[in-house]
PDB file of N, CA and C in Angstrom:
ATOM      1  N   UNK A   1     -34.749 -26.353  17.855  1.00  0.00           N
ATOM      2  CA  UNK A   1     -34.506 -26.752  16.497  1.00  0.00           C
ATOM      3  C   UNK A   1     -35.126 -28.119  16.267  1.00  0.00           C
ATOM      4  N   UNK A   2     -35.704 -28.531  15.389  1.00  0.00           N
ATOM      5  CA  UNK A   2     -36.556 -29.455  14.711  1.00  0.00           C
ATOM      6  C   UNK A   2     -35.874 -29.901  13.423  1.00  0.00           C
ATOM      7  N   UNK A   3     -36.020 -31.324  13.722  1.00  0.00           N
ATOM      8  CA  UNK A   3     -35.628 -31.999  12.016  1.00  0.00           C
ATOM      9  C   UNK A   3     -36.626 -32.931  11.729  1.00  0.00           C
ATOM     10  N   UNK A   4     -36.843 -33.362  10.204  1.00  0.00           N
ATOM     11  CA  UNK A   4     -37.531 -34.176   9.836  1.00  0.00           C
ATOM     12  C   UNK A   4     -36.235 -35.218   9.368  1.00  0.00           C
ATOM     13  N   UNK A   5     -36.304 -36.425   9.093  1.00  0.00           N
ATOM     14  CA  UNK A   5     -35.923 -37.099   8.614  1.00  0.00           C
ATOM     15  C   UNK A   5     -36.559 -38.366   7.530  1.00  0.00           C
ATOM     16  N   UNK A   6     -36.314 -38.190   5.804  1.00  0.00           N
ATOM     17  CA  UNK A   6     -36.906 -38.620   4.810  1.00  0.00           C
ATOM     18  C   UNK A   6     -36.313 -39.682   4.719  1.00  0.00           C
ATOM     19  N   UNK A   7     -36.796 -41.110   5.065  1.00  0.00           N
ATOM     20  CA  UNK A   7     -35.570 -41.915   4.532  1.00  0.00           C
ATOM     21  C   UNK A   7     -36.453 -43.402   4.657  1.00  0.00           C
ATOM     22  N   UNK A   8     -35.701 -44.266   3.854  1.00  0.00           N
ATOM     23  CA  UNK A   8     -36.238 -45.782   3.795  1.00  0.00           C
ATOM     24  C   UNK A   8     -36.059 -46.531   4.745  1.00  0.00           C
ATOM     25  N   UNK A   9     -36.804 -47.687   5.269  1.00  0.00           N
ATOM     26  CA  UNK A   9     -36.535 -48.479   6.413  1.00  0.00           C
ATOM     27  C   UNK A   9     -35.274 -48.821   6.490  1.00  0.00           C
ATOM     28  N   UNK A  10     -34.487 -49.106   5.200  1.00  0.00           N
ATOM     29  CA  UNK A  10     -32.925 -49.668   5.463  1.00  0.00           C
ATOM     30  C   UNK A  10     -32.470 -48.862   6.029  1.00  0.00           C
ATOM     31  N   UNK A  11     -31.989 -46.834   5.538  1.00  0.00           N
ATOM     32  CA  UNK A  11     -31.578 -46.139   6.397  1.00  0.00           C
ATOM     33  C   UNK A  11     -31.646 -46.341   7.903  1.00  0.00           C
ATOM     34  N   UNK A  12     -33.035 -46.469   8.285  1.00  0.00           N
ATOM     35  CA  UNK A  12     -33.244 -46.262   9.796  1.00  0.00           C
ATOM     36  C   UNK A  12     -32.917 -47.436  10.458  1.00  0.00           C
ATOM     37  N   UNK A  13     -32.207 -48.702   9.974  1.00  0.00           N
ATOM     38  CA  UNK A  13     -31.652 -50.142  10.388  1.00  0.00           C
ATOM     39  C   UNK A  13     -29.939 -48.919  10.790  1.00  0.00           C
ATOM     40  N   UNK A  14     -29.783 -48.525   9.549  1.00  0.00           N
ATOM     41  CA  UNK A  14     -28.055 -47.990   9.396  1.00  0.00           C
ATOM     42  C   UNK A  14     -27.609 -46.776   9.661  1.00  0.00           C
ATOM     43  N   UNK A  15     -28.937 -46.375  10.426  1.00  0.00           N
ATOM     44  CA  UNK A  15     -28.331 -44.483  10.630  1.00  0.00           C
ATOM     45  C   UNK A  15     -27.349 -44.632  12.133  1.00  0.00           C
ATOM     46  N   UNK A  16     -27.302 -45.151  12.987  1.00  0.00           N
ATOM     47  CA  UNK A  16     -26.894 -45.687  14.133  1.00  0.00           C
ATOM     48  C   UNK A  16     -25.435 -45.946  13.799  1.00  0.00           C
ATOM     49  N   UNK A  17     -25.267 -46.998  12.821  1.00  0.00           N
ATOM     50  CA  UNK A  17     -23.850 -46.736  12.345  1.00  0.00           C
ATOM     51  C   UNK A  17     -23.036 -46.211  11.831  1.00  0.00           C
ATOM     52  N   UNK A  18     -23.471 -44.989  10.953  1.00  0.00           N
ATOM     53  CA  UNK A  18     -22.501 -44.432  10.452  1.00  0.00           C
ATOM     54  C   UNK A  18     -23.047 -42.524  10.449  1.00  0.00           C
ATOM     55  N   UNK A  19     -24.202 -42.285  10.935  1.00  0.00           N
ATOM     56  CA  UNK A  19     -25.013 -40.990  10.739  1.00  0.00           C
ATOM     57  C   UNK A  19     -25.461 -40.419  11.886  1.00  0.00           C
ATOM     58  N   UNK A  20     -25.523 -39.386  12.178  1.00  0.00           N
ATOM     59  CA  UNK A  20     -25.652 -38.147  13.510  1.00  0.00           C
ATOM     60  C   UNK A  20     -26.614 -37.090  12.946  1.00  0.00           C
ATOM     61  N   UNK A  21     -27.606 -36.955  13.105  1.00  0.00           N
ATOM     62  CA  UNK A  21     -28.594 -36.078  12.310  1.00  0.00           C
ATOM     63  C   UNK A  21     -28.805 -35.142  13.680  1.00  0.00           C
ATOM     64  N   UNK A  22     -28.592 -35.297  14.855  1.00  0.00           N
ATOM     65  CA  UNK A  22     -28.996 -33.672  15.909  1.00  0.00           C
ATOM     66  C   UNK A  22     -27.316 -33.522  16.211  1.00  0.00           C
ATOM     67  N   UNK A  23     -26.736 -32.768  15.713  1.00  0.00           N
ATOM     68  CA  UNK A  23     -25.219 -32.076  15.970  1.00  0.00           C
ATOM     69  C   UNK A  23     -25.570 -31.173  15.672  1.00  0.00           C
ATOM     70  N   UNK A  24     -26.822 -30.274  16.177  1.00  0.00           N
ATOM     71  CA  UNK A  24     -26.842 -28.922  15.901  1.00  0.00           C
ATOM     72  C   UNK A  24     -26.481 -28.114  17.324  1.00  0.00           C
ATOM     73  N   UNK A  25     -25.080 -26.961  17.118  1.00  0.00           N
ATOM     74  CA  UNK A  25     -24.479 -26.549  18.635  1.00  0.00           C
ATOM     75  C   UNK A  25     -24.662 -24.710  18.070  1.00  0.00           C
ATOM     76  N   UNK A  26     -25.205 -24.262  18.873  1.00  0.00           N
ATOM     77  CA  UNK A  26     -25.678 -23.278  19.237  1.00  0.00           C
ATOM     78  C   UNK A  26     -23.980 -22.407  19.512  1.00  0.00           C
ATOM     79  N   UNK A  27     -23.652 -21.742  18.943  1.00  0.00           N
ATOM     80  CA  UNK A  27     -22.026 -20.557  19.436  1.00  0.00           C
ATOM     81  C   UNK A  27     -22.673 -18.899  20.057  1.00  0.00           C
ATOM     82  N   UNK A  28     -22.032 -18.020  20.249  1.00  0.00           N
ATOM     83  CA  UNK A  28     -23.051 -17.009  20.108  1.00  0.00           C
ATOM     84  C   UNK A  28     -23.045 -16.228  18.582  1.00  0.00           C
ATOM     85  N   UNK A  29     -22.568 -16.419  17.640  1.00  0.00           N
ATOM     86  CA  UNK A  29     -22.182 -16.131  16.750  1.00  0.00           C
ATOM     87  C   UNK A  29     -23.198 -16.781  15.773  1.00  0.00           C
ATOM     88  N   UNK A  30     -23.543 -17.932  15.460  1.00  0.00           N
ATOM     89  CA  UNK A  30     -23.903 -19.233  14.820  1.00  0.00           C
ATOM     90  C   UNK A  30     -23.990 -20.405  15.471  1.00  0.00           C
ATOM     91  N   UNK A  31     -25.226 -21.169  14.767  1.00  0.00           N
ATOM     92  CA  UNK A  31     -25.022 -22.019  14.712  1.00  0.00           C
ATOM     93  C   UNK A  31     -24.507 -23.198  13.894  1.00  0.00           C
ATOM     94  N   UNK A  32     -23.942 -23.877  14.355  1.00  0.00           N
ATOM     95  CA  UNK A  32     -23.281 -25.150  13.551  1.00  0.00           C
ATOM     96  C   UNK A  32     -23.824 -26.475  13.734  1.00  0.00           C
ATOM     97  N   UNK A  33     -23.947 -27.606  12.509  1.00  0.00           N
ATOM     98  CA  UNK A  33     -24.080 -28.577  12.482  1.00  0.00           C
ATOM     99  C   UNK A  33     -23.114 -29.707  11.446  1.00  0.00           C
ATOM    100  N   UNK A  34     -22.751 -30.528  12.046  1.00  0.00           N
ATOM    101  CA  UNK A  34     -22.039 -31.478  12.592  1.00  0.00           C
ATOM    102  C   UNK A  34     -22.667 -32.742  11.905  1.00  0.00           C
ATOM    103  N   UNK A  35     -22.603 -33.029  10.622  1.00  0.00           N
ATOM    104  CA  UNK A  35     -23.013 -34.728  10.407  1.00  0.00           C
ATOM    105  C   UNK A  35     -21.584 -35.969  10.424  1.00  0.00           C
ATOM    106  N   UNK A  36     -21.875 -36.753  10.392  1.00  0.00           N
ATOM    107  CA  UNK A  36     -20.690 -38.013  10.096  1.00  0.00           C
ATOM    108  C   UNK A  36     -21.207 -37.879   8.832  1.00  0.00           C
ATOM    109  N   UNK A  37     -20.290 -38.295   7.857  1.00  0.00           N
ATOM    110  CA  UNK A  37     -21.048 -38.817   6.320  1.00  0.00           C
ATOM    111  C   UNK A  37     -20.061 -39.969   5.621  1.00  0.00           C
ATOM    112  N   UNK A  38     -19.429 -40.677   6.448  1.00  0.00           N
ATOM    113  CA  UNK A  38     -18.301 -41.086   5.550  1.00  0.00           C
ATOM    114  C   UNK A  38     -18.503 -42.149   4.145  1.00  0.00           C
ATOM    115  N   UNK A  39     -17.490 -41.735   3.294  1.00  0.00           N
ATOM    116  CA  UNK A  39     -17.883 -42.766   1.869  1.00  0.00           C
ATOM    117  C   UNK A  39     -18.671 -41.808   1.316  1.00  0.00           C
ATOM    118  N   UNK A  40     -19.538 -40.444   1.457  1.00  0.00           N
ATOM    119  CA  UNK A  40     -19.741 -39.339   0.426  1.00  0.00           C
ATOM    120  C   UNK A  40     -18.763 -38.773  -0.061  1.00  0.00           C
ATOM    121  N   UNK A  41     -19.045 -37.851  -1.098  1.00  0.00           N
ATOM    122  CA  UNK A  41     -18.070 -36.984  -1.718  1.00  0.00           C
ATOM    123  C   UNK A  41     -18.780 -35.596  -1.910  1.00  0.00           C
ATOM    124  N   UNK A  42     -18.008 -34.934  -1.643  1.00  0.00           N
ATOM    125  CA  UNK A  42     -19.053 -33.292  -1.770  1.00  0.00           C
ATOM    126  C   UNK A  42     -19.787 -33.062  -3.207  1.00  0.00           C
ATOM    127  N   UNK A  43     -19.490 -34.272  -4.298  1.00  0.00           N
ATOM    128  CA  UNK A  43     -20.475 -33.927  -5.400  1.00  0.00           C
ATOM    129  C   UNK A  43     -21.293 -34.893  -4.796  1.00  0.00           C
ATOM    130  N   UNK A  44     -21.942 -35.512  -3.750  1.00  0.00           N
ATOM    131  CA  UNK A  44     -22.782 -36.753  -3.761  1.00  0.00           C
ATOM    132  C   UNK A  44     -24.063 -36.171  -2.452  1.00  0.00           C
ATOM    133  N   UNK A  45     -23.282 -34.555  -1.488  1.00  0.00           N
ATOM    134  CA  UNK A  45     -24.230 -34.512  -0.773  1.00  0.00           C
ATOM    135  C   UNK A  45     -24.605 -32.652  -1.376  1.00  0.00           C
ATOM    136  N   UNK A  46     -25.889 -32.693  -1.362  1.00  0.00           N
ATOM    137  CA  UNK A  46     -26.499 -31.118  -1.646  1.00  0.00           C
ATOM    138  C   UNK A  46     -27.167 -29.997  -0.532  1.00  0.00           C
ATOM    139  N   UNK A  47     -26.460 -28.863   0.080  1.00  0.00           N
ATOM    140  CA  UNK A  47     -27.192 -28.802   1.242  1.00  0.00           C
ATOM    141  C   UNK A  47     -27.756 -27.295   0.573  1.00  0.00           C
ATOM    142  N   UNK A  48     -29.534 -27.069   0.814  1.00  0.00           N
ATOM    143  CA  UNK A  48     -30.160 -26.196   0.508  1.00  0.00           C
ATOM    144  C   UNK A  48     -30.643 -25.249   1.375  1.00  0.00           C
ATOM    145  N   UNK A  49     -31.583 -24.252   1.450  1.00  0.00           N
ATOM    146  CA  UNK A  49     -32.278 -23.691   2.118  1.00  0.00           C
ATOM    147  C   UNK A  49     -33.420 -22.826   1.710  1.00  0.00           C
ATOM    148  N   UNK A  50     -34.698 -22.871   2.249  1.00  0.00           N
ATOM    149  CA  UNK A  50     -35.828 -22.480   2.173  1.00  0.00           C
ATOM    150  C   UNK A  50     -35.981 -21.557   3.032  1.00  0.00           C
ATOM    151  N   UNK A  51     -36.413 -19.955   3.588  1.00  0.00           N
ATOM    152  CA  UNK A  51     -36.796 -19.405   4.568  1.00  0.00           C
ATOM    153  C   UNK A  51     -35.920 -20.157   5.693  1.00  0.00           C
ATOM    154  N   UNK A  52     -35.956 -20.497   7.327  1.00  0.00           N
ATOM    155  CA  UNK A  52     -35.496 -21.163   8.413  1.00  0.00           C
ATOM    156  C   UNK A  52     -35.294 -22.440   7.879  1.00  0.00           C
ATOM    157  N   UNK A  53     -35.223 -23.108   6.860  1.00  0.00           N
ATOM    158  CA  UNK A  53     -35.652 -24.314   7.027  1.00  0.00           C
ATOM    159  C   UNK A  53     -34.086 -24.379   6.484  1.00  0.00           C
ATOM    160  N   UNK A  54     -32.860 -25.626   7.009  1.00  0.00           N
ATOM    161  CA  UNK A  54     -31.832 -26.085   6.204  1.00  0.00           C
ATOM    162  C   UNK A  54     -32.174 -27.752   6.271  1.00  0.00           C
ATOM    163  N   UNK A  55     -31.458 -28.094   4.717  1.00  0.00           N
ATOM    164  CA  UNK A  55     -31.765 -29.279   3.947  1.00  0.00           C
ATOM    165  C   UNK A  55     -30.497 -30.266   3.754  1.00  0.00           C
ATOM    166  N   UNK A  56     -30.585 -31.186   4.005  1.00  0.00           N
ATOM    167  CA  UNK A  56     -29.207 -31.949   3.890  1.00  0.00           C
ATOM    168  C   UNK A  56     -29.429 -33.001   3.011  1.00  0.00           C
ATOM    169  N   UNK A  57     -28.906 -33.448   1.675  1.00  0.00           N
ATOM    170  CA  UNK A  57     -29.653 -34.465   1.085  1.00  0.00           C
ATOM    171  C   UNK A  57     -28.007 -35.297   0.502  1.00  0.00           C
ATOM    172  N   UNK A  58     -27.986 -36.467   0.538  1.00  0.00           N
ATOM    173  CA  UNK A  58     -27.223 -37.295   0.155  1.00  0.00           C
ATOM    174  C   UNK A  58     -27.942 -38.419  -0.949  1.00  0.00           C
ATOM    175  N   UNK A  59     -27.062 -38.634  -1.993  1.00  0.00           N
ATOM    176  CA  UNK A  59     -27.549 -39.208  -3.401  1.00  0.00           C
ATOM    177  C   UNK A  59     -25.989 -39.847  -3.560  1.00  0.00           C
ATOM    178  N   UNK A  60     -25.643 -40.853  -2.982  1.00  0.00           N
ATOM    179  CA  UNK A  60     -24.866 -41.201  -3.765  1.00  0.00           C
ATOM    180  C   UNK A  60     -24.657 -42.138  -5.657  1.00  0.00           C
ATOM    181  N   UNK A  61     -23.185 -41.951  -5.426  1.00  0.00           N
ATOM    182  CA  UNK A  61     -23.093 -41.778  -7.220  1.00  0.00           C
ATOM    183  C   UNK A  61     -23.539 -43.535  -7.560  1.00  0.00           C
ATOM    184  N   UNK A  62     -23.094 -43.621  -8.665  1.00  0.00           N
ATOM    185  CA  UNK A  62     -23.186 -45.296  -8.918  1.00  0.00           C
ATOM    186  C   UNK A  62     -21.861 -45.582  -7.971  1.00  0.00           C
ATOM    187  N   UNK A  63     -22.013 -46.909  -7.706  1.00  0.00           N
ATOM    188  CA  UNK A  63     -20.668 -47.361  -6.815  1.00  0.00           C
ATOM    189  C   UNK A  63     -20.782 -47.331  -5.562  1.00  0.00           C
ATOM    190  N   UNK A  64     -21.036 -46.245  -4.972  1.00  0.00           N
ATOM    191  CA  UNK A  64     -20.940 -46.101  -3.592  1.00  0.00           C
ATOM    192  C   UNK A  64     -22.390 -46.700  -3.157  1.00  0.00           C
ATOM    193  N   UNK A  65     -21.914 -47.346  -2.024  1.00  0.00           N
ATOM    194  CA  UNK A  65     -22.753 -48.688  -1.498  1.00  0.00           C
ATOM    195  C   UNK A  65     -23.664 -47.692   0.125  1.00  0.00           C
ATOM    196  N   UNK A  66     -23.358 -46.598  -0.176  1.00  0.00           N
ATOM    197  CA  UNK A  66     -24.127 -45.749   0.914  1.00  0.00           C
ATOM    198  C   UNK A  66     -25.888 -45.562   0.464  1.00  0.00           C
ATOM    199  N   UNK A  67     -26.316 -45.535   1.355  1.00  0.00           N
ATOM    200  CA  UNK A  67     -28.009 -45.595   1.478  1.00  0.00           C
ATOM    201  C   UNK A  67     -28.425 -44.138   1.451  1.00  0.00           C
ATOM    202  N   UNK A  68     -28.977 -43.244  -0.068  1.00  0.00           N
ATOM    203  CA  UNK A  68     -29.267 -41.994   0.388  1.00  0.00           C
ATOM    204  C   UNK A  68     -30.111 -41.400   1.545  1.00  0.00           C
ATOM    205  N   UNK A  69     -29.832 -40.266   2.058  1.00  0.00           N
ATOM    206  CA  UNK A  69     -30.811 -39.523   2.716  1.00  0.00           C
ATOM    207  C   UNK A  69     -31.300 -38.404   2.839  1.00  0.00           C
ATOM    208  N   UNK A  70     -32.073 -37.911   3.665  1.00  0.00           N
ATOM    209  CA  UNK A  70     -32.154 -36.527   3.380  1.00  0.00           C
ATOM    210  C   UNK A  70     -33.008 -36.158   4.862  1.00  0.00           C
ATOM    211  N   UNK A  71     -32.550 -34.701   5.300  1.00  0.00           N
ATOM    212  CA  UNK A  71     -32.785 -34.206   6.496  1.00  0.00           C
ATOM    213  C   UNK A  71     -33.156 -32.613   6.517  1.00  0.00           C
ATOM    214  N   UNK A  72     -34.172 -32.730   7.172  1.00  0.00           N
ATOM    215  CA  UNK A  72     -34.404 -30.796   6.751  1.00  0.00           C
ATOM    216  C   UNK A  72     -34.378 -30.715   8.735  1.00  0.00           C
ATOM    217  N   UNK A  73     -33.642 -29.299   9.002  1.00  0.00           N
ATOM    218  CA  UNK A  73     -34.000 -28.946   9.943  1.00  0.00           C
ATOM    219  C   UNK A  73     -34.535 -27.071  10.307  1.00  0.00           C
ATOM    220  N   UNK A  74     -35.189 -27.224  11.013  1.00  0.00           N
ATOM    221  CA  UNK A  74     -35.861 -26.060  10.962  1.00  0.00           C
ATOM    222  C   UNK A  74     -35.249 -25.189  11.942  1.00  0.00           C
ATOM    223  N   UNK A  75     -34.544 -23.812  11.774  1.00  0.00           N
ATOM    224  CA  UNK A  75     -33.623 -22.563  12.544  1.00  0.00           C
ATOM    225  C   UNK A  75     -34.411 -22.053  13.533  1.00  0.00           C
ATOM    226  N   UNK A  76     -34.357 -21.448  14.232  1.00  0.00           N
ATOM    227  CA  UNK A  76     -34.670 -19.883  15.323  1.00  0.00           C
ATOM    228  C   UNK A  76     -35.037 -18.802  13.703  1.00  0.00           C
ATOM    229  N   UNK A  77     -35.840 -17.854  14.245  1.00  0.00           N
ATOM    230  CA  UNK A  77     -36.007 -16.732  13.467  1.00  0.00           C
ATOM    231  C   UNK A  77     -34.457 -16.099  13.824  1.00  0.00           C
ATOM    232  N   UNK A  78     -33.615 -16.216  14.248  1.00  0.00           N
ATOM    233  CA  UNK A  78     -32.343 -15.563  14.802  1.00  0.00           C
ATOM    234  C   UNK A  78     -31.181 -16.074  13.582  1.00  0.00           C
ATOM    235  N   UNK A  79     -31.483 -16.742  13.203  1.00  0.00           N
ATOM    236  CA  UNK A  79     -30.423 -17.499  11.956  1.00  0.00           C
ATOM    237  C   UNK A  79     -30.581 -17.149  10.568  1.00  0.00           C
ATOM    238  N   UNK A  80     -29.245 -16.412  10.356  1.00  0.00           N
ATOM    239  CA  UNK A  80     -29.512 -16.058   8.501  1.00  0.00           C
ATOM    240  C   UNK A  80     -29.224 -17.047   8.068  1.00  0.00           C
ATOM    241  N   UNK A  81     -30.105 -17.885   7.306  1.00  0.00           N
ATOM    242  CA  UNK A  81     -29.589 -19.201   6.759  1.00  0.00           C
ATOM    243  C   UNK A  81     -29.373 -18.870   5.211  1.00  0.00           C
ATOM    244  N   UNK A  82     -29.548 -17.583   4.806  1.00  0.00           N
ATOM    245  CA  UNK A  82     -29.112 -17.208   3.561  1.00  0.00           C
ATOM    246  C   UNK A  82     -27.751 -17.389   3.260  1.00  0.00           C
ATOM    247  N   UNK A  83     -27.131 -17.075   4.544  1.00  0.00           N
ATOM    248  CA  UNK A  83     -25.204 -16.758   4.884  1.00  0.00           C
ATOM    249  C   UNK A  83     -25.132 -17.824   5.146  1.00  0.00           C
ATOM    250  N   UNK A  84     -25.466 -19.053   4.874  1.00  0.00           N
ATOM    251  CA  UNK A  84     -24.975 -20.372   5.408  1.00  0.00           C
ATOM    252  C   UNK A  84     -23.346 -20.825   4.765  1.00  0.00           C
ATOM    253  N   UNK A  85     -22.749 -21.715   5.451  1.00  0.00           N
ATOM    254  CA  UNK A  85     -21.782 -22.271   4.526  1.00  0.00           C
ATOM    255  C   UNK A  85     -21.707 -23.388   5.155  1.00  0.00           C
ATOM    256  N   UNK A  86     -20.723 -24.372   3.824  1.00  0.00           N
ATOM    257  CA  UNK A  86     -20.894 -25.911   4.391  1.00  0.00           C
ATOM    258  C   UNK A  86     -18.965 -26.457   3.541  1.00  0.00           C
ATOM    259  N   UNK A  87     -18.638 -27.628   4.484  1.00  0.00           N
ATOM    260  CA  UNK A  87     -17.599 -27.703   4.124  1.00  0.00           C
ATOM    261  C   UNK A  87     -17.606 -29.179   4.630  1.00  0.00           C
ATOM    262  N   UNK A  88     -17.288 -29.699   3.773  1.00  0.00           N
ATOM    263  CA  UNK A  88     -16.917 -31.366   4.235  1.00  0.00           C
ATOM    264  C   UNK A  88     -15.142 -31.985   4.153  1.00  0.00           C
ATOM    265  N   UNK A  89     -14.781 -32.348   5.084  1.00  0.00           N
ATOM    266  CA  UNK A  89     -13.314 -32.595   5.313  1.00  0.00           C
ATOM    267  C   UNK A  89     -13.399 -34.011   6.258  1.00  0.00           C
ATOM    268  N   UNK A  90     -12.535 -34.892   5.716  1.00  0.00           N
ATOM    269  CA  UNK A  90     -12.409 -35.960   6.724  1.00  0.00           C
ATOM    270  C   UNK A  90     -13.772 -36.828   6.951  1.00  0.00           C
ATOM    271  N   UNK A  91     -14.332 -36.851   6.098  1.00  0.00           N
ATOM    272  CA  UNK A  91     -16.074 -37.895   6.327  1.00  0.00           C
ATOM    273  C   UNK A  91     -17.429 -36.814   6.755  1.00  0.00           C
ATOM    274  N   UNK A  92     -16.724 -35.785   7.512  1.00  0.00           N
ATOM    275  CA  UNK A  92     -17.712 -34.827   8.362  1.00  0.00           C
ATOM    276  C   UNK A  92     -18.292 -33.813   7.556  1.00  0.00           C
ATOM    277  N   UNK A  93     -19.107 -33.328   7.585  1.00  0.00           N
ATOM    278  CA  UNK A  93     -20.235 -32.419   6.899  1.00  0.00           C
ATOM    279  C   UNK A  93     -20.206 -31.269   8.291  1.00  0.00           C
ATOM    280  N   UNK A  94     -19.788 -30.110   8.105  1.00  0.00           N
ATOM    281  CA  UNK A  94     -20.005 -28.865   8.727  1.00  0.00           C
ATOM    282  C   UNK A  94     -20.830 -27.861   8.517  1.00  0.00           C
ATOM    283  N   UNK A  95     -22.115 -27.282   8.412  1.00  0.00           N
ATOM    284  CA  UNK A  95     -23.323 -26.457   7.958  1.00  0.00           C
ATOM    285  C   UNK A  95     -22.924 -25.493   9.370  1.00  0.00           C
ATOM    286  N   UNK A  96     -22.493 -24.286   8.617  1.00  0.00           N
ATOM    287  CA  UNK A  96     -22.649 -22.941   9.472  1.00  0.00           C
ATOM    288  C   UNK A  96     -23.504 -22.145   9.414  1.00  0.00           C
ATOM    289  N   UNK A  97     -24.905 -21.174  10.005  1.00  0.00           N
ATOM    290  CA  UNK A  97     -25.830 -20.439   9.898  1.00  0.00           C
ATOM    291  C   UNK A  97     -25.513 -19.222  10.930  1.00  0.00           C
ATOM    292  N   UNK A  98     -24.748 -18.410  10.178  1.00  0.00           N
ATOM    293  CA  UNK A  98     -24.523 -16.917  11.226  1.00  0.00           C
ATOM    294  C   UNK A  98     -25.760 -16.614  11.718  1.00  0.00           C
ATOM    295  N   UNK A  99     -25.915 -15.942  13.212  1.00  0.00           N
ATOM    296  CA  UNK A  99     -27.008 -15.487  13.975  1.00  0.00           C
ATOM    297  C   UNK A  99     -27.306 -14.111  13.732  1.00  0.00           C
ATOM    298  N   UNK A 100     -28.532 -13.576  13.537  1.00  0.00           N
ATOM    299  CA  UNK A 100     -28.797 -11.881  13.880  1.00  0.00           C
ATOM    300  C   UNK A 100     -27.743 -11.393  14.742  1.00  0.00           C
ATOM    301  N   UNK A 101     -27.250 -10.072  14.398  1.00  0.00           N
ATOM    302  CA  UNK A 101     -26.649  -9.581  15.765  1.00  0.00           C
ATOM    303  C   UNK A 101     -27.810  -9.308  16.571  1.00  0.00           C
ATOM    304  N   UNK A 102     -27.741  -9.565  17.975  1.00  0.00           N
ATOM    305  CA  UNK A 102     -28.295  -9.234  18.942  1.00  0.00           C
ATOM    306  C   UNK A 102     -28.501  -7.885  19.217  1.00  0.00           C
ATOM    307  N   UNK A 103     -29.366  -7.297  19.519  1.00  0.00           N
ATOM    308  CA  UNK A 103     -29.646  -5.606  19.376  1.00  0.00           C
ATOM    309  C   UNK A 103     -29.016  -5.190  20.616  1.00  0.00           C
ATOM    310  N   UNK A 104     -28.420  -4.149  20.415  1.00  0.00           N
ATOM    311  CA  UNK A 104     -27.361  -3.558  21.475  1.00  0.00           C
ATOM    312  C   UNK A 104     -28.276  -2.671  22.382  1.00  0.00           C
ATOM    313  N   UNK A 105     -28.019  -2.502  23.574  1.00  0.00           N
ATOM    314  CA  UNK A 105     -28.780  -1.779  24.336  1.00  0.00           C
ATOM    315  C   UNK A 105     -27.478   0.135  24.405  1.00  0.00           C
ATOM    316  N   UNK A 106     -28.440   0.938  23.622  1.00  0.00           N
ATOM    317  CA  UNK A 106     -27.952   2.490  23.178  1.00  0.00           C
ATOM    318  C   UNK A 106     -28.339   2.900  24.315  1.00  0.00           C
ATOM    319  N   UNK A 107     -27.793   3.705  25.287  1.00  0.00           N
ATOM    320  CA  UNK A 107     -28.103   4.668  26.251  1.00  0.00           C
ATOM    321  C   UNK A 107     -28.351   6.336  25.560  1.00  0.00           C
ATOM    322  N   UNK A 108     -29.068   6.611  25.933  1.00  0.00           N
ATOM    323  CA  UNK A 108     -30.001   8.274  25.162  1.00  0.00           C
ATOM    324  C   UNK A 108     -29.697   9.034  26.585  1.00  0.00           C
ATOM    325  N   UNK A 109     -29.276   9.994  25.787  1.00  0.00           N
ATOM    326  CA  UNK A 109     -28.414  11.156  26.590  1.00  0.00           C
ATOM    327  C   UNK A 109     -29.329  12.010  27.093  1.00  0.00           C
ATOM    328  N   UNK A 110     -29.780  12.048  28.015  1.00  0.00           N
ATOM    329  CA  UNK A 110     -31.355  13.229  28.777  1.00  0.00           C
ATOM    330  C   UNK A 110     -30.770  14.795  28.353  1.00  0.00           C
ATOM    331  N   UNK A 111     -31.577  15.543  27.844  1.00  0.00           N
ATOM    332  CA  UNK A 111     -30.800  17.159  27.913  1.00  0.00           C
ATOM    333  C   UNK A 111     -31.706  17.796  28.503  1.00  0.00           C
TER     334      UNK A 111
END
């Protein structure tokens, strides 16, 4: 898995303190990723998707003294990132991408 990261020199002084951009953990089910975000609000971060590609973008509102950013990371052909879901609780940003089922090995009956 591959990420880009879009962001201004200040970000990259402040990502160290408060931001985790590779928390991507592999389940056999999905994968999940894992940001810190604290001081966003789920109207302040937008997470998208293109083909493999998932997008993480933070804009905060007026007020909030957070430095936007934005992060694309690129899936396995194995990841429906169509079925994604995302849930932020407690500062943390959670991005789920269910996996292909794995093709079952069918045994064929000789007659």
């Amino acid at each position: 898995m591959y990420y880009t990261l879009k962001s201004s020199t200040q970000l990259a002084k402040e990502l160290n303190s408060y931001l985790t951009l590779d928390m991507w953990k592999e389940a056999e089910e999905a994968f999940k990723l894992e940001l810190d975000v604290p001081g966003f609000s789920k109207n302040e971060i937008t997470v998208t998707s293109k083909g493999n590609i998932v997008c993480v973008t933070a804009a905060p509102k007026q007020g909030n003294k957070r430095t936007p950013f934005s992060a694309e990371y690129k899936l396995p052909n194995s990841a429906i990132v169509s079925e994604s879901a995302a849930l932020l609780e407690d500062g943390v940003l959670t991005v789920t991408v269910p996996k292909k089922e794995q093709g079952k090995v069918n045994v064929i009956p000789i007659k």
